[in-house]
N, C-alpha and C. Protein backbone atom coordinates (compact mmCIF):
# COMPACT_ATOMS: atom_id res chain seq x y z
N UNK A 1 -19.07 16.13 -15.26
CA UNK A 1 -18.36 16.32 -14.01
C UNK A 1 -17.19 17.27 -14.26
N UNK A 2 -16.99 17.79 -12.95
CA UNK A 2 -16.21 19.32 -13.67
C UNK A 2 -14.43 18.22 -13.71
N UNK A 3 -13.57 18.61 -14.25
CA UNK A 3 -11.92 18.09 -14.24
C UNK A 3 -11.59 17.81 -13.10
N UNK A 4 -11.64 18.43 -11.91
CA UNK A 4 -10.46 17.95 -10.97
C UNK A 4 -11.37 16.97 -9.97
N UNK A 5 -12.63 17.16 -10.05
CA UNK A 5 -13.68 15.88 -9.50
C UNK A 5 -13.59 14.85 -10.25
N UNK A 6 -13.54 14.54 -11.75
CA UNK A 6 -13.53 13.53 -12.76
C UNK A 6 -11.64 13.25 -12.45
N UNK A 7 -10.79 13.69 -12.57
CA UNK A 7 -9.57 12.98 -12.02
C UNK A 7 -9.35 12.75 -10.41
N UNK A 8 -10.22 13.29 -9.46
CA UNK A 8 -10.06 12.62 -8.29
C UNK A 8 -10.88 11.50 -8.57
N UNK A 9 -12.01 10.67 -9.19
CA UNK A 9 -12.67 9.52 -9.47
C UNK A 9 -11.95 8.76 -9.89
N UNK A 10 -11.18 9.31 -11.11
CA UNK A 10 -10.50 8.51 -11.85
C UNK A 10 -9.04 7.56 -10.97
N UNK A 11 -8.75 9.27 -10.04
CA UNK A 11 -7.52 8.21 -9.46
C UNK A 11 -7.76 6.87 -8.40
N UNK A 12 -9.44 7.21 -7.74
CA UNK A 12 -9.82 6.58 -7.01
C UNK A 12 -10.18 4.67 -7.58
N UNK A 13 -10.60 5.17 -8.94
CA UNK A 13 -10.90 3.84 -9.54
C UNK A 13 -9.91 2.67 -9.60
N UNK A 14 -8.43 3.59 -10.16
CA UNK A 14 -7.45 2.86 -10.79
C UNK A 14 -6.44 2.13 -9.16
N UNK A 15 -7.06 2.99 -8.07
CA UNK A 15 -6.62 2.47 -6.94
C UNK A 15 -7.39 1.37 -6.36
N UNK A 16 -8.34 1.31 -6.45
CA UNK A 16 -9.50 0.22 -6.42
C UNK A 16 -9.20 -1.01 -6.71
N UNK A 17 -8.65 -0.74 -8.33
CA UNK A 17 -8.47 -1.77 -9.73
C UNK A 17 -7.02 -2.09 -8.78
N UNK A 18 -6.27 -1.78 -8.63
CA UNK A 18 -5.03 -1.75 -8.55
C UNK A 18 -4.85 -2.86 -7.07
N UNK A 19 -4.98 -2.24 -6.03
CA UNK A 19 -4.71 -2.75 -4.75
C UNK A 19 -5.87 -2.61 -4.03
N UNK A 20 -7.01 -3.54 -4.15
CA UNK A 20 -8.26 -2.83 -2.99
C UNK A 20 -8.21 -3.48 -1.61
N UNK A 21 -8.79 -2.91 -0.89
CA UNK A 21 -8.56 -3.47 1.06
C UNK A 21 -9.07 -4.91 1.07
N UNK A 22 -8.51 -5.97 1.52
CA UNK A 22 -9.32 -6.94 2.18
C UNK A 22 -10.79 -6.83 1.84
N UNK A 23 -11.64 -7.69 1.45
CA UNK A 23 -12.65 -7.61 1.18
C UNK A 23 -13.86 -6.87 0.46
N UNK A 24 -13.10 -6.18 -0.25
CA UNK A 24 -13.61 -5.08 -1.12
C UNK A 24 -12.89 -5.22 -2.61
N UNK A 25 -14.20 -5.06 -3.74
CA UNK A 25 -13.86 -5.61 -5.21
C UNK A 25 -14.57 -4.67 -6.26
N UNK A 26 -13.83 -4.10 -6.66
CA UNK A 26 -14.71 -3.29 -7.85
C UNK A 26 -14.66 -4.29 -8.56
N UNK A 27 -16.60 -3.99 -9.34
CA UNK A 27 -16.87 -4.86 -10.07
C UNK A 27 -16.40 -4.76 -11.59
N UNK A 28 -15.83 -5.71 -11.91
CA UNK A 28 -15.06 -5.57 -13.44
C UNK A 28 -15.54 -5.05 -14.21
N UNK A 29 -17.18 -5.01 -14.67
CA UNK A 29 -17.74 -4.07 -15.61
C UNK A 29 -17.36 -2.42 -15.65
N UNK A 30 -17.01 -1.79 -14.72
CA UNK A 30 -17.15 -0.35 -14.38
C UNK A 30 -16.70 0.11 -15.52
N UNK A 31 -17.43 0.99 -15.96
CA UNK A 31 -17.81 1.90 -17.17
C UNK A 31 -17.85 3.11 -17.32
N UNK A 32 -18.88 3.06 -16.39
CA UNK A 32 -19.39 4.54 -15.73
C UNK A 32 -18.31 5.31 -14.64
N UNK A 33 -18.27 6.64 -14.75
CA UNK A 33 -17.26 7.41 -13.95
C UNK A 33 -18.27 7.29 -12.79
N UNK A 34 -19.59 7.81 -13.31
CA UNK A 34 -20.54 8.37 -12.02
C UNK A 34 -21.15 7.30 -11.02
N UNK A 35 -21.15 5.91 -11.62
CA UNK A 35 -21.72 5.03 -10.77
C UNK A 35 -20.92 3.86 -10.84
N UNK A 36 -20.36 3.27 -9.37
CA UNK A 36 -19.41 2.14 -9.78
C UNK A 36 -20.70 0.69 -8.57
N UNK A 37 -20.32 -0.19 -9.04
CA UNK A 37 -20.68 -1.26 -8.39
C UNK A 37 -19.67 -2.22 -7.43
N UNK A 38 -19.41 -2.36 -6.12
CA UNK A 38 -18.60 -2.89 -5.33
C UNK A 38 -19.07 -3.81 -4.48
N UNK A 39 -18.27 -4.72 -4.41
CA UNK A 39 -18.91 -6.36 -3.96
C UNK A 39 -17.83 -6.16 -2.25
N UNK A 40 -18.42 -6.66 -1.27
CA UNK A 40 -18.22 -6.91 0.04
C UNK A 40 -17.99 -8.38 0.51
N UNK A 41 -16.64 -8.61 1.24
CA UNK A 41 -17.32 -9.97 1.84
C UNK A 41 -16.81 -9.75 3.20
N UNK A 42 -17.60 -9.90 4.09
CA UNK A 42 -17.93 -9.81 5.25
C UNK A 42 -16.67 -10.75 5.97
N UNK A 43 -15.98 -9.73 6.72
CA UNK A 43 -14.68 -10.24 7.39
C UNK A 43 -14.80 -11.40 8.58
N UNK A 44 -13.76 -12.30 8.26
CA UNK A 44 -14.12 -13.89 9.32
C UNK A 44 -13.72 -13.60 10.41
N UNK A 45 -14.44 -13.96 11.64
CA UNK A 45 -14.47 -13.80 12.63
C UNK A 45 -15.84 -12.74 13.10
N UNK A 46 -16.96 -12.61 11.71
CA UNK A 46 -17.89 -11.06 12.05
C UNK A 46 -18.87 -12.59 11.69
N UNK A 47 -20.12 -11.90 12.19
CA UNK A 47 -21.53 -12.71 12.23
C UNK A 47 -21.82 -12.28 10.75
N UNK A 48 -21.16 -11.76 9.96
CA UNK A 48 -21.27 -11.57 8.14
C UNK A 48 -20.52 -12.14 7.51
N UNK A 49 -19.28 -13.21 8.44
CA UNK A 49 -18.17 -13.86 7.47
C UNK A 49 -18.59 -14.67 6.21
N UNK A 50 -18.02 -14.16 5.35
CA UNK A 50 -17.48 -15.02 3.58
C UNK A 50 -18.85 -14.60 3.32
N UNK A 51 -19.77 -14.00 3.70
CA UNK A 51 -21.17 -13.53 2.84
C UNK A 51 -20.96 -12.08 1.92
N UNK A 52 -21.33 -12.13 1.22
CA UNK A 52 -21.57 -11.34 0.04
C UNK A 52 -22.09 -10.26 -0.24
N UNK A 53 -21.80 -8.95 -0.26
CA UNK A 53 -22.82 -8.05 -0.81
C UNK A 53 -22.33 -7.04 -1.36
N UNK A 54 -23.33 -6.91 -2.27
CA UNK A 54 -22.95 -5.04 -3.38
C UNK A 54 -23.34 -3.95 -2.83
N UNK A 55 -22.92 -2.64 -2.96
CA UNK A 55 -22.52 -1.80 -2.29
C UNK A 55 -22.82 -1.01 -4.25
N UNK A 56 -24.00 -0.01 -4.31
CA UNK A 56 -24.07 1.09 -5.49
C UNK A 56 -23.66 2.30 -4.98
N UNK A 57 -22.32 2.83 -5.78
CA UNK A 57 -22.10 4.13 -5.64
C UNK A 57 -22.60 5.08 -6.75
N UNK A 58 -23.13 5.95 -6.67
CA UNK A 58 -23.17 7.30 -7.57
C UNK A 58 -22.74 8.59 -7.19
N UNK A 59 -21.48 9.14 -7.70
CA UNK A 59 -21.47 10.08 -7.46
C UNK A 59 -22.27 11.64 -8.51
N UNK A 60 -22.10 12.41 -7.48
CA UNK A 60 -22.84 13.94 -7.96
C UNK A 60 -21.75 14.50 -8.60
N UNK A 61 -22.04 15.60 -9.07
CA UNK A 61 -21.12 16.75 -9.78
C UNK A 61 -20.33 17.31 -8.86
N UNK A 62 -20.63 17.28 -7.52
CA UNK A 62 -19.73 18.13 -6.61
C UNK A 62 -19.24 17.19 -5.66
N UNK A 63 -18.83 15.90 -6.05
CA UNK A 63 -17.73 14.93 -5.68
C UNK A 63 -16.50 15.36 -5.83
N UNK A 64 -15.25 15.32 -4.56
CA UNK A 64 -15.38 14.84 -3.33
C UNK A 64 -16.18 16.02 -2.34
N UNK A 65 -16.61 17.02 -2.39
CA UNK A 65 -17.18 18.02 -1.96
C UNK A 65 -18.48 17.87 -1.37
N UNK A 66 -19.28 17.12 -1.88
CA UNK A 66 -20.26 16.47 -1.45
C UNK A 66 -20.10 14.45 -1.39
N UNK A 67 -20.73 14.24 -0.67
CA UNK A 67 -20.05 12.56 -0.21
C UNK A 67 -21.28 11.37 -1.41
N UNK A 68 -21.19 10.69 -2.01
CA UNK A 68 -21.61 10.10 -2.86
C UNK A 68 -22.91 9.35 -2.12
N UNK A 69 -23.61 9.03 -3.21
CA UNK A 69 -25.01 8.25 -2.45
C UNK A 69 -24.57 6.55 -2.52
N UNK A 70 -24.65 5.99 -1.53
CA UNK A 70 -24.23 4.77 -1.55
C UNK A 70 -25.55 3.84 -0.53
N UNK A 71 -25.75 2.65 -1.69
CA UNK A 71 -27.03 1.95 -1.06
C UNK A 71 -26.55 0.38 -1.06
N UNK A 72 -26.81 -0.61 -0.57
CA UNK A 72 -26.75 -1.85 -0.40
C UNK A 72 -27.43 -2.45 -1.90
N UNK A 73 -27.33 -3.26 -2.58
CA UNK A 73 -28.22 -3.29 -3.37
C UNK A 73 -28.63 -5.22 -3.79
N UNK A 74 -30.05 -5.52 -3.03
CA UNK A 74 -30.59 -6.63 -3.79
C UNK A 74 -29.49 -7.77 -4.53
N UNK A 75 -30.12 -9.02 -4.18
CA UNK A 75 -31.01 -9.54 -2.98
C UNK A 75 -30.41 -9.84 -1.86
N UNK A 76 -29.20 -9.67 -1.41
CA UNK A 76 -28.44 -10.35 -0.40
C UNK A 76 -28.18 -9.17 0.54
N UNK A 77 -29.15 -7.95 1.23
CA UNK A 77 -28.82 -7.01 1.65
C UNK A 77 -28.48 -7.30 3.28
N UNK A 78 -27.51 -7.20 3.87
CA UNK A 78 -27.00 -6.96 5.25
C UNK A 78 -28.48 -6.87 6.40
N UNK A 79 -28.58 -7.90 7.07
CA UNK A 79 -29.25 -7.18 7.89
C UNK A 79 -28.94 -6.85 8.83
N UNK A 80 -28.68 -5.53 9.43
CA UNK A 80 -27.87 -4.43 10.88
C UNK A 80 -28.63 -3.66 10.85
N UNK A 81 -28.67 -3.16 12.45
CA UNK A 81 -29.45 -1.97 13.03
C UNK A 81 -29.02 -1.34 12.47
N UNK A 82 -28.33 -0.85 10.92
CA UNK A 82 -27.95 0.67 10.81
C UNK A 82 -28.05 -0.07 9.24
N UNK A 83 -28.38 -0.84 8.97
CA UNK A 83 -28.92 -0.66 7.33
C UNK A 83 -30.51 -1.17 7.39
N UNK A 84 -31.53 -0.59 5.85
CA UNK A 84 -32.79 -0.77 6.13
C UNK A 84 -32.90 -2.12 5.06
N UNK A 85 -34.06 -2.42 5.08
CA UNK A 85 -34.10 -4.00 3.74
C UNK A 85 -34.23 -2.95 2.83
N UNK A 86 -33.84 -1.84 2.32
CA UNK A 86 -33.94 -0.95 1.19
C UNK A 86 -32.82 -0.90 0.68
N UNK A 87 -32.14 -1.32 1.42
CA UNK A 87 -30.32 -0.99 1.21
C UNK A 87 -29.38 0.19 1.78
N UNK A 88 -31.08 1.11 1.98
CA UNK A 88 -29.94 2.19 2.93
C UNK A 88 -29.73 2.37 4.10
N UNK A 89 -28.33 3.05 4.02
CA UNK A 89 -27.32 2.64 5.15
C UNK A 89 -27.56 4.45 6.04
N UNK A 90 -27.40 3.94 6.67
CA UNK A 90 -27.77 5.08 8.01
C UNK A 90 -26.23 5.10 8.73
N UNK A 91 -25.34 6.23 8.21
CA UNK A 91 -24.37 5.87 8.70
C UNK A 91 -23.94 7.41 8.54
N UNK A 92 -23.19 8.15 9.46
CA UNK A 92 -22.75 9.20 9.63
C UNK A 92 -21.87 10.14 8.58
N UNK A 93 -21.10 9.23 8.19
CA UNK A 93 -19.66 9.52 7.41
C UNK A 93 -20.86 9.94 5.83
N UNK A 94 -21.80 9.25 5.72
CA UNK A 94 -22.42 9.41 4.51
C UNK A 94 -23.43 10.86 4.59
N UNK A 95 -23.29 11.38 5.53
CA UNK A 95 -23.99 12.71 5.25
C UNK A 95 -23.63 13.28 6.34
N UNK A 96 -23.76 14.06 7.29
CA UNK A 96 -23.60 15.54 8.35
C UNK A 96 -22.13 15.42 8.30
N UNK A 97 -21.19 13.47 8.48
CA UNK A 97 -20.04 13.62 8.71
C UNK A 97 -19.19 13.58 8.01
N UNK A 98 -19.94 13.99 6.44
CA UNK A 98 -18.69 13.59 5.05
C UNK A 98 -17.27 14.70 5.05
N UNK A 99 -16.63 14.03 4.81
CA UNK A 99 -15.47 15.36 4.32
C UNK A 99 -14.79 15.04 3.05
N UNK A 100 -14.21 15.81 2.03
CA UNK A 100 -13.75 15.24 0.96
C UNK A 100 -12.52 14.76 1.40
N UNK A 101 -11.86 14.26 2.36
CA UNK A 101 -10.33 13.77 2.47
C UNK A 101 -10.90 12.40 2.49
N UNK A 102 -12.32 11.69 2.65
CA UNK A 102 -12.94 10.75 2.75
C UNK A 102 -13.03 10.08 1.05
N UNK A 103 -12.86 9.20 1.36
CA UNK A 103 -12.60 8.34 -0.06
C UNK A 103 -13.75 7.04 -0.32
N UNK A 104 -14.08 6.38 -1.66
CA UNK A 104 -14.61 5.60 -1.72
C UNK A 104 -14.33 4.10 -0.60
N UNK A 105 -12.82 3.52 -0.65
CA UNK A 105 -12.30 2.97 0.03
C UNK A 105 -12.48 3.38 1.55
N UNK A 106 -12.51 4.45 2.07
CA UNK A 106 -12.79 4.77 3.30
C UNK A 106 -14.01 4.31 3.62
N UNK A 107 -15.00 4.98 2.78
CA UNK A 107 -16.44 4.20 3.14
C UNK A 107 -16.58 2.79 3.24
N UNK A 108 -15.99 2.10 2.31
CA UNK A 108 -16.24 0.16 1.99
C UNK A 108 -15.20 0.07 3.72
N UNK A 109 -14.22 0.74 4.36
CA UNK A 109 -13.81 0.29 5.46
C UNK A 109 -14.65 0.29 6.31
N UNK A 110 -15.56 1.39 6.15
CA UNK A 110 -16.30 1.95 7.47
C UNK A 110 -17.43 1.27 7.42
N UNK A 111 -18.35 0.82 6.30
CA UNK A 111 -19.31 -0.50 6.34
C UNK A 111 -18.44 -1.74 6.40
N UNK A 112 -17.32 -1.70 6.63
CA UNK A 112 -16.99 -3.28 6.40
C UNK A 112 -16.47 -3.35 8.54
N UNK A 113 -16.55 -2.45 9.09
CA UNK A 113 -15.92 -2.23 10.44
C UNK A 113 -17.30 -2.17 11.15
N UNK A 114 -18.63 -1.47 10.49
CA UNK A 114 -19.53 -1.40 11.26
C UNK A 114 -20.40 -3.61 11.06
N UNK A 115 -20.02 -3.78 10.13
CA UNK A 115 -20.81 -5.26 9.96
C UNK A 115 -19.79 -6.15 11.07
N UNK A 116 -18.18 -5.55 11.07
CA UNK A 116 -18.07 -6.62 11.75
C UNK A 116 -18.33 -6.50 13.42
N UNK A 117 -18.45 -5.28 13.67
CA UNK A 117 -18.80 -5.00 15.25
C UNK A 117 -20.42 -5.40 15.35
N UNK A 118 -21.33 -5.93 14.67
CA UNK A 118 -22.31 -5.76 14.50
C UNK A 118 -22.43 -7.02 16.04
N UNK A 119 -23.55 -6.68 17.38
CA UNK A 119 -23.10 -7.68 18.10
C UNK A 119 -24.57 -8.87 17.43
N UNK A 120 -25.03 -8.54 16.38
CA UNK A 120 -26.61 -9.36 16.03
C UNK A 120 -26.90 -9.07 14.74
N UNK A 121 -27.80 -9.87 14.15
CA UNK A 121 -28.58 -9.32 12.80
C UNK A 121 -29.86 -9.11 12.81
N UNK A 122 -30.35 -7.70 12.74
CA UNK A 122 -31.69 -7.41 12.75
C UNK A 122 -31.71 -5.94 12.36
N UNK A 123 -32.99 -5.84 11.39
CA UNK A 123 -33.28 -4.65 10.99
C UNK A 123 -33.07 -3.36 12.02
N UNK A 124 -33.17 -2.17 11.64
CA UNK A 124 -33.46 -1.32 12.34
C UNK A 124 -34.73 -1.14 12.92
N UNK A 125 -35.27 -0.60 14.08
CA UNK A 125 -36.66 -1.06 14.56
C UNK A 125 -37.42 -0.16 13.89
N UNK A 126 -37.09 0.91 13.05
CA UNK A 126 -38.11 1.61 11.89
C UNK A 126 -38.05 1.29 10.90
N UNK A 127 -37.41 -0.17 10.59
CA UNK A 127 -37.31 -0.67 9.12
C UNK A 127 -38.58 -0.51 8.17
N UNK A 128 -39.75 -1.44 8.64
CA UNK A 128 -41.01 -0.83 8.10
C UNK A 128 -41.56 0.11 7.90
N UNK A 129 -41.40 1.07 8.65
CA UNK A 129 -41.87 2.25 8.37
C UNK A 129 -40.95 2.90 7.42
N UNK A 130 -39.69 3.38 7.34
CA UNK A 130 -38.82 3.52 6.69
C UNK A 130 -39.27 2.87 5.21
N UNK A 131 -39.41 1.89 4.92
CA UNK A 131 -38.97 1.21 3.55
C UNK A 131 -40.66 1.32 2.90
N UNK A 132 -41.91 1.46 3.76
CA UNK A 132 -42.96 1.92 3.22
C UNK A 132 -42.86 3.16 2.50
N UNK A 133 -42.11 4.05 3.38
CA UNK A 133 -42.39 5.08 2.95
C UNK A 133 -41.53 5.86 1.58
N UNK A 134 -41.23 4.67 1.17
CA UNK A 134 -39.99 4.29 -0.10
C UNK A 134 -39.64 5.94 -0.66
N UNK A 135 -38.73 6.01 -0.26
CA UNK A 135 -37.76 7.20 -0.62
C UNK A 135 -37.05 6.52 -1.72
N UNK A 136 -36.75 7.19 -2.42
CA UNK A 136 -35.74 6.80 -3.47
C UNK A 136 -34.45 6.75 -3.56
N UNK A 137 -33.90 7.82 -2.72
CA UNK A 137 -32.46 7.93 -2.55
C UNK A 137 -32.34 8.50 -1.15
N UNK A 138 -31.24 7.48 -0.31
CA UNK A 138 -31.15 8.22 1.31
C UNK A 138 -30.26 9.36 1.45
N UNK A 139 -29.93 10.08 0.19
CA UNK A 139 -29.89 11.66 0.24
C UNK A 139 -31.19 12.62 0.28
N UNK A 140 -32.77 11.68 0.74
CA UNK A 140 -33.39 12.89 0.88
C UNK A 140 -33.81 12.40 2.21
N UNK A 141 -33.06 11.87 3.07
CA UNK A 141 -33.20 11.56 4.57
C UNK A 141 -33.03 12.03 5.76
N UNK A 142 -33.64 12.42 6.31
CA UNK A 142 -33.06 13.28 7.56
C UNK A 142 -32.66 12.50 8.84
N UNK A 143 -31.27 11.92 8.93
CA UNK A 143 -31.65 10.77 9.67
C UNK A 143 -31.10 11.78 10.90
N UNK A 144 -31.49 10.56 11.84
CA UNK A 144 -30.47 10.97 13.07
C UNK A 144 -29.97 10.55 13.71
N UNK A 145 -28.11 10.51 14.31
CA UNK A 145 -27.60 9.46 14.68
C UNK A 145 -27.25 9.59 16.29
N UNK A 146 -27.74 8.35 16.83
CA UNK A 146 -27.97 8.60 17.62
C UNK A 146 -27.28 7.29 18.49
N UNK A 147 -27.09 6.47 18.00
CA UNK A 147 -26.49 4.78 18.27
C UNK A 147 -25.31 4.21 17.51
N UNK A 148 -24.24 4.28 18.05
CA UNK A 148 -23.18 4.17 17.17
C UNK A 148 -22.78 2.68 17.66
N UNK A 149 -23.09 2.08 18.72
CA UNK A 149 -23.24 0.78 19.01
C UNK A 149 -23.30 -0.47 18.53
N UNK A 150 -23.78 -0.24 17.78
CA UNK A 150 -23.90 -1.29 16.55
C UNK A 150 -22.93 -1.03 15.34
């Protein structure tokens, strides 16, 4: 990773470690610059309260410049019209609407704001089709957003 992407990670981590938002936990192992693991608990008063879930980040070489791939990850995955049982999240800020002033923490707000507006729990209605057609990473997705409602 080129220097000033590897110290914007770095400062992002130690802010993480340091003071993280309400409901958001880097996981103590983190090792890796390029891939961190972050635990969720679903804010009280949301149809996700005190439930649990991990959140895989990896970032690319052209982090913050390009926006990191971030998936839900097994077995306790969210179910919302805007995540698939694959883990990926169909969410704006993660691709057409990334900007680098956007931060790891920004994202864990913005899944932690879309679960709690969530007015139900249920897949997206192309979940099956979607998760057959097993993509590997929802950076090769062309989604389209179209329902911010949920």
């Amino acid at each position: 990773m080129a220097g000033r992407f590897t110290r914007r990670l770095q400062k992002e981590l130690l802010d993480l470690q340091r003071s993280p938002p309400t409901g958001v936990k880097l996981e103590d192992n983190t090792t890796r610059l390029d891939q961190w693991r972050i635990h969720l608990t679903g804010a009280d008063g949301s149809l996700y309260a005190g439930e649990h879930f991990v959140l895989r980040f990896r970032f690319g070489n052209n982090y913050p410049m390009e926006a990191p791939e971030v998936v839900f990850e097994g077995p306790n995955i969210p179910m919302h019209g805007h995540i698939y049982s694959n883990g990926h999240i169909c969410l704006n800020v993660l691709y057409n609407e990334w900007s680098p002033a956007l931060s790891v923490q920004s994202i864990c707000l913005s899944l932690l704001s879309m679960l709690s507006s969530s007015p139900e729990k249920s897949w997206p209605p192309d979940n099956d089709t979607y998760v057959r057609r097993a993509i590997a990473s929802p950076k090769q997705t062309s989604w389209a957003f179209h329902d911010d409602t949920v």
